[in-house]
Protein backbone atom coordinates (compact mmCIF):
# COMPACT_ATOMS: atom_id res chain seq x y z
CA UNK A 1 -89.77 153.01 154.73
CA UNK A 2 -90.50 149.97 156.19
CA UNK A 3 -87.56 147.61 157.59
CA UNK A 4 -87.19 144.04 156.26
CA UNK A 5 -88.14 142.26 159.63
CA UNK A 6 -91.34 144.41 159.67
CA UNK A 7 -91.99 143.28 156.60
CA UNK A 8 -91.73 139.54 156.72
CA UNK A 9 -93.57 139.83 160.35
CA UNK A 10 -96.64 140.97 158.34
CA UNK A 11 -95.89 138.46 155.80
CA UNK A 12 -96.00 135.59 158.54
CA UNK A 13 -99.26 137.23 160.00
CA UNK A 14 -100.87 137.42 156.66
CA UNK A 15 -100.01 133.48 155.94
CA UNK A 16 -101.20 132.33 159.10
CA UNK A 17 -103.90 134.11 158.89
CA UNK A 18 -105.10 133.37 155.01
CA UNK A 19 -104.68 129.61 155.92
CA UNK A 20 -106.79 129.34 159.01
CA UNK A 21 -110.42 128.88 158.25
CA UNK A 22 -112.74 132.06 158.33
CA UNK A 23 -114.96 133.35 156.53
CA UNK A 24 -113.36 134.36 153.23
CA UNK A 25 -111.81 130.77 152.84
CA UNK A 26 -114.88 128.88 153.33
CA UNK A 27 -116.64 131.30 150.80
CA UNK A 28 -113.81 130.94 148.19
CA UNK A 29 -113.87 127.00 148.43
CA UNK A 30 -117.17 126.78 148.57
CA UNK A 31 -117.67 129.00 145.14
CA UNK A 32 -115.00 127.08 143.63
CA UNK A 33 -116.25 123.97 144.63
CA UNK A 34 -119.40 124.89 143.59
CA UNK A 35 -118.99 126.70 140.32
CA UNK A 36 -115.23 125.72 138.83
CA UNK A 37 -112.12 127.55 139.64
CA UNK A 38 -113.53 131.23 137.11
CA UNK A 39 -115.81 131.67 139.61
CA UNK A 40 -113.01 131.54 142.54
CA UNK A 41 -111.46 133.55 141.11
CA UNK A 42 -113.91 136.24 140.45
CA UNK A 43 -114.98 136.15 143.91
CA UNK A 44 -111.55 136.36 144.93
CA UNK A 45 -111.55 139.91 143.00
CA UNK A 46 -114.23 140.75 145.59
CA UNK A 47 -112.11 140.07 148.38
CA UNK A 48 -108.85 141.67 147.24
CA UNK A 49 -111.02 144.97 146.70
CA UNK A 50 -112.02 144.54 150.03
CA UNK A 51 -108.67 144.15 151.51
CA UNK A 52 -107.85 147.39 149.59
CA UNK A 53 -110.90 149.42 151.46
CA UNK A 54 -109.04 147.96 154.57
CA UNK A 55 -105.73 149.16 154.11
CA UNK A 56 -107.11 152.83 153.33
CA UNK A 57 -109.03 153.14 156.06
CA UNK A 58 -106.50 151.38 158.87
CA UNK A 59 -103.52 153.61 156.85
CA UNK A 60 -105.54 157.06 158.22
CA UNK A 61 -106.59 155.64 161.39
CA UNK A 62 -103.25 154.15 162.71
CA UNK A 63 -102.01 157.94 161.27
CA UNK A 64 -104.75 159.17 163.81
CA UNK A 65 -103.85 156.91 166.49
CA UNK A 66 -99.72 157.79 166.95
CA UNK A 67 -100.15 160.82 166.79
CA UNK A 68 -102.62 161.71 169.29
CA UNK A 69 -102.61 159.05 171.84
CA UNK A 70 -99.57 157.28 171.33
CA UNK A 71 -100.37 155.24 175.26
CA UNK A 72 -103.02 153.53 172.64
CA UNK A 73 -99.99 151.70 171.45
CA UNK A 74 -99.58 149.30 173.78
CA UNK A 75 -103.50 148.54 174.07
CA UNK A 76 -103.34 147.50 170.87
CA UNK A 77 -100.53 145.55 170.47
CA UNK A 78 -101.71 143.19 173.91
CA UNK A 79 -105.24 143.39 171.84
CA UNK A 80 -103.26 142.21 169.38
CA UNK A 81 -101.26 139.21 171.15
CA UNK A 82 -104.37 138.27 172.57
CA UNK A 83 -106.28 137.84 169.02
CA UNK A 84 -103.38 136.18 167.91
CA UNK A 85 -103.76 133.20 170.63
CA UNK A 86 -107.63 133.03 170.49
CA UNK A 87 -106.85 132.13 166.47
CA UNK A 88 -104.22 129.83 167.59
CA UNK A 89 -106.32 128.08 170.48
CA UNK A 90 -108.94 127.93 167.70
CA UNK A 91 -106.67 125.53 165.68
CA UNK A 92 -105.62 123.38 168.18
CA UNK A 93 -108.82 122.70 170.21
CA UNK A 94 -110.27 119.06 169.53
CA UNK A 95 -112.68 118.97 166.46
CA UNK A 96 -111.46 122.50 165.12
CA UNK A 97 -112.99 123.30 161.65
CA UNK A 98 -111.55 122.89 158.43
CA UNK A 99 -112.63 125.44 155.32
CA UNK A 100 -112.43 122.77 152.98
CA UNK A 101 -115.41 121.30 154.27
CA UNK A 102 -117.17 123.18 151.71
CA UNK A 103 -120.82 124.31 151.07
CA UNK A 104 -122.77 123.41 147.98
CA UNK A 105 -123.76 127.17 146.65
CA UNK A 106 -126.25 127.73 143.86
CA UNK A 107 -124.75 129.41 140.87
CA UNK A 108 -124.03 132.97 140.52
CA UNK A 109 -123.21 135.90 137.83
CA UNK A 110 -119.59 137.38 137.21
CA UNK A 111 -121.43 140.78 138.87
CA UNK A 112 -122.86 139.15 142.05
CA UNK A 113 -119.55 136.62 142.67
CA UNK A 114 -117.48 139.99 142.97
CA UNK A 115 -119.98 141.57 145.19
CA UNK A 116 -120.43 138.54 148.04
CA UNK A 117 -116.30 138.18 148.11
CA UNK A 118 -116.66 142.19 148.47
CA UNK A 119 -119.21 141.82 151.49
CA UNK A 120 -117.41 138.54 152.93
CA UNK A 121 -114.75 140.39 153.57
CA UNK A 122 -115.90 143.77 155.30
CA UNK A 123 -118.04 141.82 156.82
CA UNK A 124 -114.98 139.34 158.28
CA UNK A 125 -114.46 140.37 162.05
CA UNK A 126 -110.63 138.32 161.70
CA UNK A 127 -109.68 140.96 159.19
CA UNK A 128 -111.36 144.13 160.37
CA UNK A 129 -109.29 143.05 163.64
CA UNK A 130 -105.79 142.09 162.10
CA UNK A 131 -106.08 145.94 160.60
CA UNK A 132 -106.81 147.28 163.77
CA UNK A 133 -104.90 145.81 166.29
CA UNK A 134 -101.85 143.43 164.45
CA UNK A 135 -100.78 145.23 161.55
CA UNK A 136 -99.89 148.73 164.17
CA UNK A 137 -97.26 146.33 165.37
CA UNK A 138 -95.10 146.50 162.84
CA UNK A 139 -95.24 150.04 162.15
CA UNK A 140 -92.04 152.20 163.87
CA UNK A 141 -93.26 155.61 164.48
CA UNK A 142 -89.62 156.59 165.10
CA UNK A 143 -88.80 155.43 161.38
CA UNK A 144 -91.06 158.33 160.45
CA UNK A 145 -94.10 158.50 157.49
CA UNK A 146 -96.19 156.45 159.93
CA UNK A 147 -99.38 156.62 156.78
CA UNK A 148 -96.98 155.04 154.41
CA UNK A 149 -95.41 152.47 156.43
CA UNK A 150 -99.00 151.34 157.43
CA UNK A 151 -99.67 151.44 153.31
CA UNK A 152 -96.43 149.40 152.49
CA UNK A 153 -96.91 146.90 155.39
CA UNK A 154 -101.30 146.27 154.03
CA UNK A 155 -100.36 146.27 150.67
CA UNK A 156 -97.20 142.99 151.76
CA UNK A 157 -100.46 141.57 153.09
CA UNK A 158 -102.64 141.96 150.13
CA UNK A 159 -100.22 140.45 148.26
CA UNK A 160 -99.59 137.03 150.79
CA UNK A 161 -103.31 137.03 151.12
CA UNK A 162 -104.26 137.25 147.35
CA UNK A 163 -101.63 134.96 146.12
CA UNK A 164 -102.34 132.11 148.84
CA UNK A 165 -106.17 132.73 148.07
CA UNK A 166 -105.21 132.35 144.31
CA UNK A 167 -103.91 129.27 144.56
CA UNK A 168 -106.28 127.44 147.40
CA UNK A 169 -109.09 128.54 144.35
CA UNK A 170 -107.17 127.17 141.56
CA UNK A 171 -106.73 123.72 143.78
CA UNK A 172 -109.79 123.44 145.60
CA UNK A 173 -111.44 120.66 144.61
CA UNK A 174 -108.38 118.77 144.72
CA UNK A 175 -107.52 119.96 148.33
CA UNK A 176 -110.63 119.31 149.57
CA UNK A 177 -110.77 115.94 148.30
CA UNK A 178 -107.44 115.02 149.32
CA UNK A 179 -108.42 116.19 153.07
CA UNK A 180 -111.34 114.65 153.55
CA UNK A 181 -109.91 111.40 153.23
CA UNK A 182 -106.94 111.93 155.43
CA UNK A 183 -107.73 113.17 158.75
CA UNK A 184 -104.42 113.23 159.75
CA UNK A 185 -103.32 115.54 157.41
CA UNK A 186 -106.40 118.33 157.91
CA UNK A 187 -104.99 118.12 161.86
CA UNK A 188 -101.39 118.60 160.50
CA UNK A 189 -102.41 121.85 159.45
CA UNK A 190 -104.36 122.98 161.82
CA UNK A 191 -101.53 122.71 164.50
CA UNK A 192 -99.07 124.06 161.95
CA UNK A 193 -100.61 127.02 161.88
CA UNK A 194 -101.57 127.49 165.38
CA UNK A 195 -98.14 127.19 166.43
CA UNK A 196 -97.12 129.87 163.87
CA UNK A 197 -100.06 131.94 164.92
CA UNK A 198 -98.98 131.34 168.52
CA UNK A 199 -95.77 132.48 168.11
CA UNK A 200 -96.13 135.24 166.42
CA UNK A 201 -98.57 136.50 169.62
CA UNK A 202 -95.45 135.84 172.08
CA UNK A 203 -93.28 137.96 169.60
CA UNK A 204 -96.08 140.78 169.38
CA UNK A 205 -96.41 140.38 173.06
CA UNK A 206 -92.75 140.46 174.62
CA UNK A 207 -92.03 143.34 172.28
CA UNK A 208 -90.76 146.24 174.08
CA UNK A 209 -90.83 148.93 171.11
CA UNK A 210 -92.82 151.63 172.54
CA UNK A 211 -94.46 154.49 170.06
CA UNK A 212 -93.22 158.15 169.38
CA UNK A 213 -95.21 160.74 169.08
C-alpha cells in the first residue's frame, strides 16, 4: 500500500500540474467557453479516459522498470526534478501564458467532444512525462506490490486532476473574464504555482530513497 506522504506528494504534483497551462486546460476552456459548461464537461470525459490509458500503461512499465534495472531509478527521478523546474521556470518567465486566454472553437457533437479531450491528452507531452518520470518517485519498491502502488498513486491523480478540471469547466467563463481584467491576479497564479512546482523538484531531487530490486 501506498504511505500517506506518497500520497499527498502525488496529490501536490497533480495540482500543480492541472493548474499550469497545457494543453488539456486550454482545450477544456476553450470548449467551455465556446460551447457552455455540457460541452466541458463532455470533453473532460475524454480526458479522464485518457488519464486512465496512462495509468495502465505507466502501472506495467514502472513494474518493468524496478525490477530489471533498478540503476534506472535515479535517471528518472533527476528526469523528473528537471521537468519539474522547466514547468516552474515556465510560470515565472516574463509574459508566461495563461489557459484562460481561450480560443473561439466551432461547435461540436457529444461523440467528437469526447474524442478530441481523448486525443488532447495522449497527445499531451506534460502528462505522458509526469507518468514516466514523476509519478516513479513516489513509489517504494521496498513497500512491496510495486504495480499497485503505481495504480493507487495514478488513480490519487486522476482524481486531483478530474475534480480541478471539473470545476475550472463549470467556472470558465467566469474565470476567464475575471482574469483578463486583472493582470495582477493571472501573475499571482502563475508564480503560485511555479513555486509549488519548484519545490516539489528540490524535494524529488534531494531525495535519497534509492530502489530495491
Amino acid at each position: 500500500m501506498i504511505t500517506a506522504s506518497a500520497a499527498a506528494g502525488i496529490a501536490l504534483v497533480a495540482l500543480g500540474m492541472v493548474l499550469s497551462p497545457g494543453p488539456n486546460m486550454v482545450y477544456l476552456v476553450s470548449r467551455s467557453v465556446a460551447q457552455g459548461r455540457r460541452a466541458g464537461l463532455v470533453s473532460l470525459g475524454g480526458v479522464a479516459a485518457g488519464f486512465l490509458v496512462f495509468v495502465l500503461g505507466a502501472t506495467a512499465g514502472i513494474t518493468t522498470v524496478f525490477g530489471l534495472v533498478p540503476p534506472l531509478y535515479t535517471a528518472i527521478k533527476v528526469g523528473g526534478a528537471l521537468y519539474l523546474l522547466w514547468l516552474a521556470w515556465q510560470a515565472f518567465r516574463p509574459g508566461g501564458a495563461s489557459a484562460f486566454e481561450a480560443k473561439d472553437l466551432p461547435p461540436d457533437p457529444p461523440s467528437r467532444l469526447f474524442t478530441m479531450g481523448l486525443v488532447t491528452n495522449l497527445l499531451n507531452p506534460k502528462i505522458a512525462v509526469m507518468y514516466m518520470s514523476l509519478l516513479p518517485q513516489f513509489v517504494d519498491p521496498a513497500r512491496g506490490h510495486v504495480a499497485l502502488q503505481s495504480l493507487l498513486l495514478g488513480l490519487t491523480q486522476i482524481v486531483v486532476a478530474v475534480t480541478v478540471n471539473a470545476l475550472i469547466v463549470l467556472g470558465a467563463g467566469g474565470i476567464a473574464s475575471f482574469l483578463a481584467h486583472r493582470p495582477g491576479w493571472r501573475r499571482a497564479q502563475r508564480y503560485m504555482m511555479g513555486s509549488v512546482l519548484a519545490g516539489l523538484a528540490l524535494h524529488v531531487g534531494f531525495d535519497r530513497s534509492r530502489a530495491v530490486a
